[in-house]
C-alpha atoms as a PDB file:
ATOM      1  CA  UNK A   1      -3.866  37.633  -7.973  1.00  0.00           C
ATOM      2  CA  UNK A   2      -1.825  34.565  -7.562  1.00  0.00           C
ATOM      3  CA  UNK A   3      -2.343  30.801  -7.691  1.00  0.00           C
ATOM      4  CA  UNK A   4      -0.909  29.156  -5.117  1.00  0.00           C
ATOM      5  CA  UNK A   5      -1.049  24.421  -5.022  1.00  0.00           C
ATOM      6  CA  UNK A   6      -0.520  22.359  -2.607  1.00  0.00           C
ATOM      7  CA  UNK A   7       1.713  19.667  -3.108  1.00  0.00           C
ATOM      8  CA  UNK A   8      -0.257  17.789  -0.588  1.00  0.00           C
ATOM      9  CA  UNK A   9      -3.776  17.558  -1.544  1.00  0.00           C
ATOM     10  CA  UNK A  10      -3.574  19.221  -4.982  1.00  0.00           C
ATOM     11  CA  UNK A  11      -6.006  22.319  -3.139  1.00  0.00           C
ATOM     12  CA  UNK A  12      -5.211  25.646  -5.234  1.00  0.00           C
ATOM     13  CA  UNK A  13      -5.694  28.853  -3.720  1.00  0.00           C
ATOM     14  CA  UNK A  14      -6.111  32.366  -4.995  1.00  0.00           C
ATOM     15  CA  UNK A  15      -4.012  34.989  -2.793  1.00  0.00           C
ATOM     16  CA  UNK A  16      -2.584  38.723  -3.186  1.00  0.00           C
ATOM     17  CA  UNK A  17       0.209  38.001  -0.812  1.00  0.00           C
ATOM     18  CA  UNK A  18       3.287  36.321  -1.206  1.00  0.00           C
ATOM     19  CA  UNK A  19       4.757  33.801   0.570  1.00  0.00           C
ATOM     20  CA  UNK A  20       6.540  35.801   3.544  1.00  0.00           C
ATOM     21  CA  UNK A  21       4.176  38.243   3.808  1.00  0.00           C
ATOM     22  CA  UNK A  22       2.438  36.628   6.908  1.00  0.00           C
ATOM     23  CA  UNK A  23       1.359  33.213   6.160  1.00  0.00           C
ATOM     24  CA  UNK A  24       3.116  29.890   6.177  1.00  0.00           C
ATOM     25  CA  UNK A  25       4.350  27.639   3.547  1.00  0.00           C
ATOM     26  CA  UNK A  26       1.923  24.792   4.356  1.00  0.00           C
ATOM     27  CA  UNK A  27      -1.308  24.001   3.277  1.00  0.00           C
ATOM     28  CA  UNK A  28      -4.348  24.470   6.188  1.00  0.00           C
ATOM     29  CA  UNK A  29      -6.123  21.629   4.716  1.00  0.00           C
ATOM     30  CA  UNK A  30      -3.467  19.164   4.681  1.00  0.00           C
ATOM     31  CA  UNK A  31       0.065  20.403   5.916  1.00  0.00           C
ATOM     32  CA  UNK A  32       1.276  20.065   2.441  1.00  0.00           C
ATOM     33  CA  UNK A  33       4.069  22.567   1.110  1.00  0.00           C
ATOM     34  CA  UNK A  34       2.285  25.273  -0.961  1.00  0.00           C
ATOM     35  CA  UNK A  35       3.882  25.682  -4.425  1.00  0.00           C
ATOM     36  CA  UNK A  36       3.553  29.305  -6.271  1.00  0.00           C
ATOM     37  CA  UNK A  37       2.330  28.511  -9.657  1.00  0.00           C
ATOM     38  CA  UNK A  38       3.105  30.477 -12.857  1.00  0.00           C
ATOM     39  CA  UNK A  39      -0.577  32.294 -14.378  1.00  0.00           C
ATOM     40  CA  UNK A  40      -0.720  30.079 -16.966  1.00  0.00           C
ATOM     41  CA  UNK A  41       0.401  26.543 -15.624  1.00  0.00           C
ATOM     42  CA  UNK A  42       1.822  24.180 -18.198  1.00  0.00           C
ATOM     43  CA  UNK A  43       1.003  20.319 -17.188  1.00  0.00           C
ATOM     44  CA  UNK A  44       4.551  20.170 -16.423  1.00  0.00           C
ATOM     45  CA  UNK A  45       4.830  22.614 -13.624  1.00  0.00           C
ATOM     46  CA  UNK A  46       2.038  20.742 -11.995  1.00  0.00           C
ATOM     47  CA  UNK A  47       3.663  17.416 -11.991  1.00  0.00           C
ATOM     48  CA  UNK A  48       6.649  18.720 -10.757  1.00  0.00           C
ATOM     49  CA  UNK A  49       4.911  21.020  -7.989  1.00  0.00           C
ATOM     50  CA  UNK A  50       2.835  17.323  -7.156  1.00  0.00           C
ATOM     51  CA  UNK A  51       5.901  15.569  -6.730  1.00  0.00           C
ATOM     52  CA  UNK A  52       4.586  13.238  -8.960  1.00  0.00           C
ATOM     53  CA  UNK A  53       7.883  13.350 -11.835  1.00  0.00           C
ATOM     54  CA  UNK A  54      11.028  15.082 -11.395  1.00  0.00           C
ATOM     55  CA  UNK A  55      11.940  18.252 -13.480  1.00  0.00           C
ATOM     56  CA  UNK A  56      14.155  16.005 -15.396  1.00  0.00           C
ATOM     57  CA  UNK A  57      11.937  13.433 -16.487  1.00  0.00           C
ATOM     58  CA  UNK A  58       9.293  16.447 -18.043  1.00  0.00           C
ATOM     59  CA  UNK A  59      13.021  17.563 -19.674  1.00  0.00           C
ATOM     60  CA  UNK A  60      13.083  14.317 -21.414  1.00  0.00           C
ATOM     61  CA  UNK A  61      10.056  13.943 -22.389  1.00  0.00           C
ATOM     62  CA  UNK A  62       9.567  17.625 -24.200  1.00  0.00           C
ATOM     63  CA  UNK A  63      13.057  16.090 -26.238  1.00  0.00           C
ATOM     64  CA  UNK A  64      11.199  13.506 -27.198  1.00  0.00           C
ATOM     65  CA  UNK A  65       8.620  15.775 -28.284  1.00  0.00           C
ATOM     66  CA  UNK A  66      10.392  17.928 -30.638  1.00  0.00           C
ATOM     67  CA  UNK A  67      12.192  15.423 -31.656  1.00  0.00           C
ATOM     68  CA  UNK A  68       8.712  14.401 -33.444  1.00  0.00           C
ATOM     69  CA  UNK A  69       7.119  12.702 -31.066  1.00  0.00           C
ATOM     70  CA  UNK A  70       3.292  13.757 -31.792  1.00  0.00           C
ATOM     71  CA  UNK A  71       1.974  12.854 -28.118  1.00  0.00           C
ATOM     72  CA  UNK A  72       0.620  15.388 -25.749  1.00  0.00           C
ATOM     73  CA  UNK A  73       3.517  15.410 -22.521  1.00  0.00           C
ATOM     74  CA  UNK A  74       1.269  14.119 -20.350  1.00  0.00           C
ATOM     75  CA  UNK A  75       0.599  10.723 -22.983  1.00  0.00           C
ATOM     76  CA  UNK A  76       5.009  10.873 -23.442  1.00  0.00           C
ATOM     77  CA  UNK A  77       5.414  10.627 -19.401  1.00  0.00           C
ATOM     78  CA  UNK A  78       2.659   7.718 -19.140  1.00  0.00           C
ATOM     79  CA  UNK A  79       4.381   5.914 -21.975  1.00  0.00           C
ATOM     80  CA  UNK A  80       7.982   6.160 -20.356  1.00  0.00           C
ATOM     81  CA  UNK A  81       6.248   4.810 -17.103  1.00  0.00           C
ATOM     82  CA  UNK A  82       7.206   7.452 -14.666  1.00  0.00           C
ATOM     83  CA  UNK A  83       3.731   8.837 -14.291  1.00  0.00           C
ATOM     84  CA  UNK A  84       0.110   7.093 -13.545  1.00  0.00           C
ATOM     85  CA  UNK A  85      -2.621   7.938 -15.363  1.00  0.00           C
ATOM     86  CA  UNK A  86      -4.752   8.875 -11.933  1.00  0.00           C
ATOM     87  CA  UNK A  87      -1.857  11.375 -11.500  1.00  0.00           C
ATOM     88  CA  UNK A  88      -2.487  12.488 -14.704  1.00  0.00           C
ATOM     89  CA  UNK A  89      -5.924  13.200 -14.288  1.00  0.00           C
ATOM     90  CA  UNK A  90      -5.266  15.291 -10.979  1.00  0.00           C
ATOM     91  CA  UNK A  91      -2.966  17.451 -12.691  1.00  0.00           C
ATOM     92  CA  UNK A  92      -4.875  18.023 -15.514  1.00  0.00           C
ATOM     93  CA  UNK A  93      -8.471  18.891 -13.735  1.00  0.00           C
ATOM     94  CA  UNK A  94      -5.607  21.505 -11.281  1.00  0.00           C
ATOM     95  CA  UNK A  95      -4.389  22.951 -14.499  1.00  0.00           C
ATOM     96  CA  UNK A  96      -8.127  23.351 -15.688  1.00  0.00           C
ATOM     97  CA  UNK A  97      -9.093  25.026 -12.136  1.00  0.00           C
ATOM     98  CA  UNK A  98      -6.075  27.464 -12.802  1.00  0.00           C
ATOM     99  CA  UNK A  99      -6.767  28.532 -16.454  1.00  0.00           C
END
């Protein structure tokens, strides 16, 4: 079984197929591009599959991290100013509706 988000509306889906194997890209709900997401989703696969930080800004902020930085990524990001915290909270209740 895979997980499947939409970048849209932050809806995640459950699906045996692929994407190719007879459905669209796009979310029904919402039109929203539909993201394949690994089994065990780390906060900053969400964000990126959201569109709410680039890939490079999570890249920073995991430096950060082992450079000794004893905030969670999520608590880094907010603190750098490229995320909200309502953005936070959406990824975080997705990545608890995954696991």
């Amino acid at each position: 079984m895979k997980t499947f988000l939409c970048s849209g509306c932050g809806n995640v889906t459950f699906s045996s197929a692929s994407p190719g194997m007879g459905w669209e890209h796009r979310c029904e709900a919402c039109g929203g591009q539909i993201h394949e997401m690994p089994l065990a989703s780390r906060i900053g696969d969400i964000l990126v599959a959201m569109g709410y930080v680039r890939k490079d800004d999570v890249l920073h902020a995991l430096l950060l991290q082992n450079q000794g930085r004893v905030e969670r990524l999520g608590e880094i990001l907010l603190n750098l100013r490229v995320l909200q915290q309502s953005q936070l909270q959406k990824a975080l209740s997705i990545q608890k509706e995954v696991l």
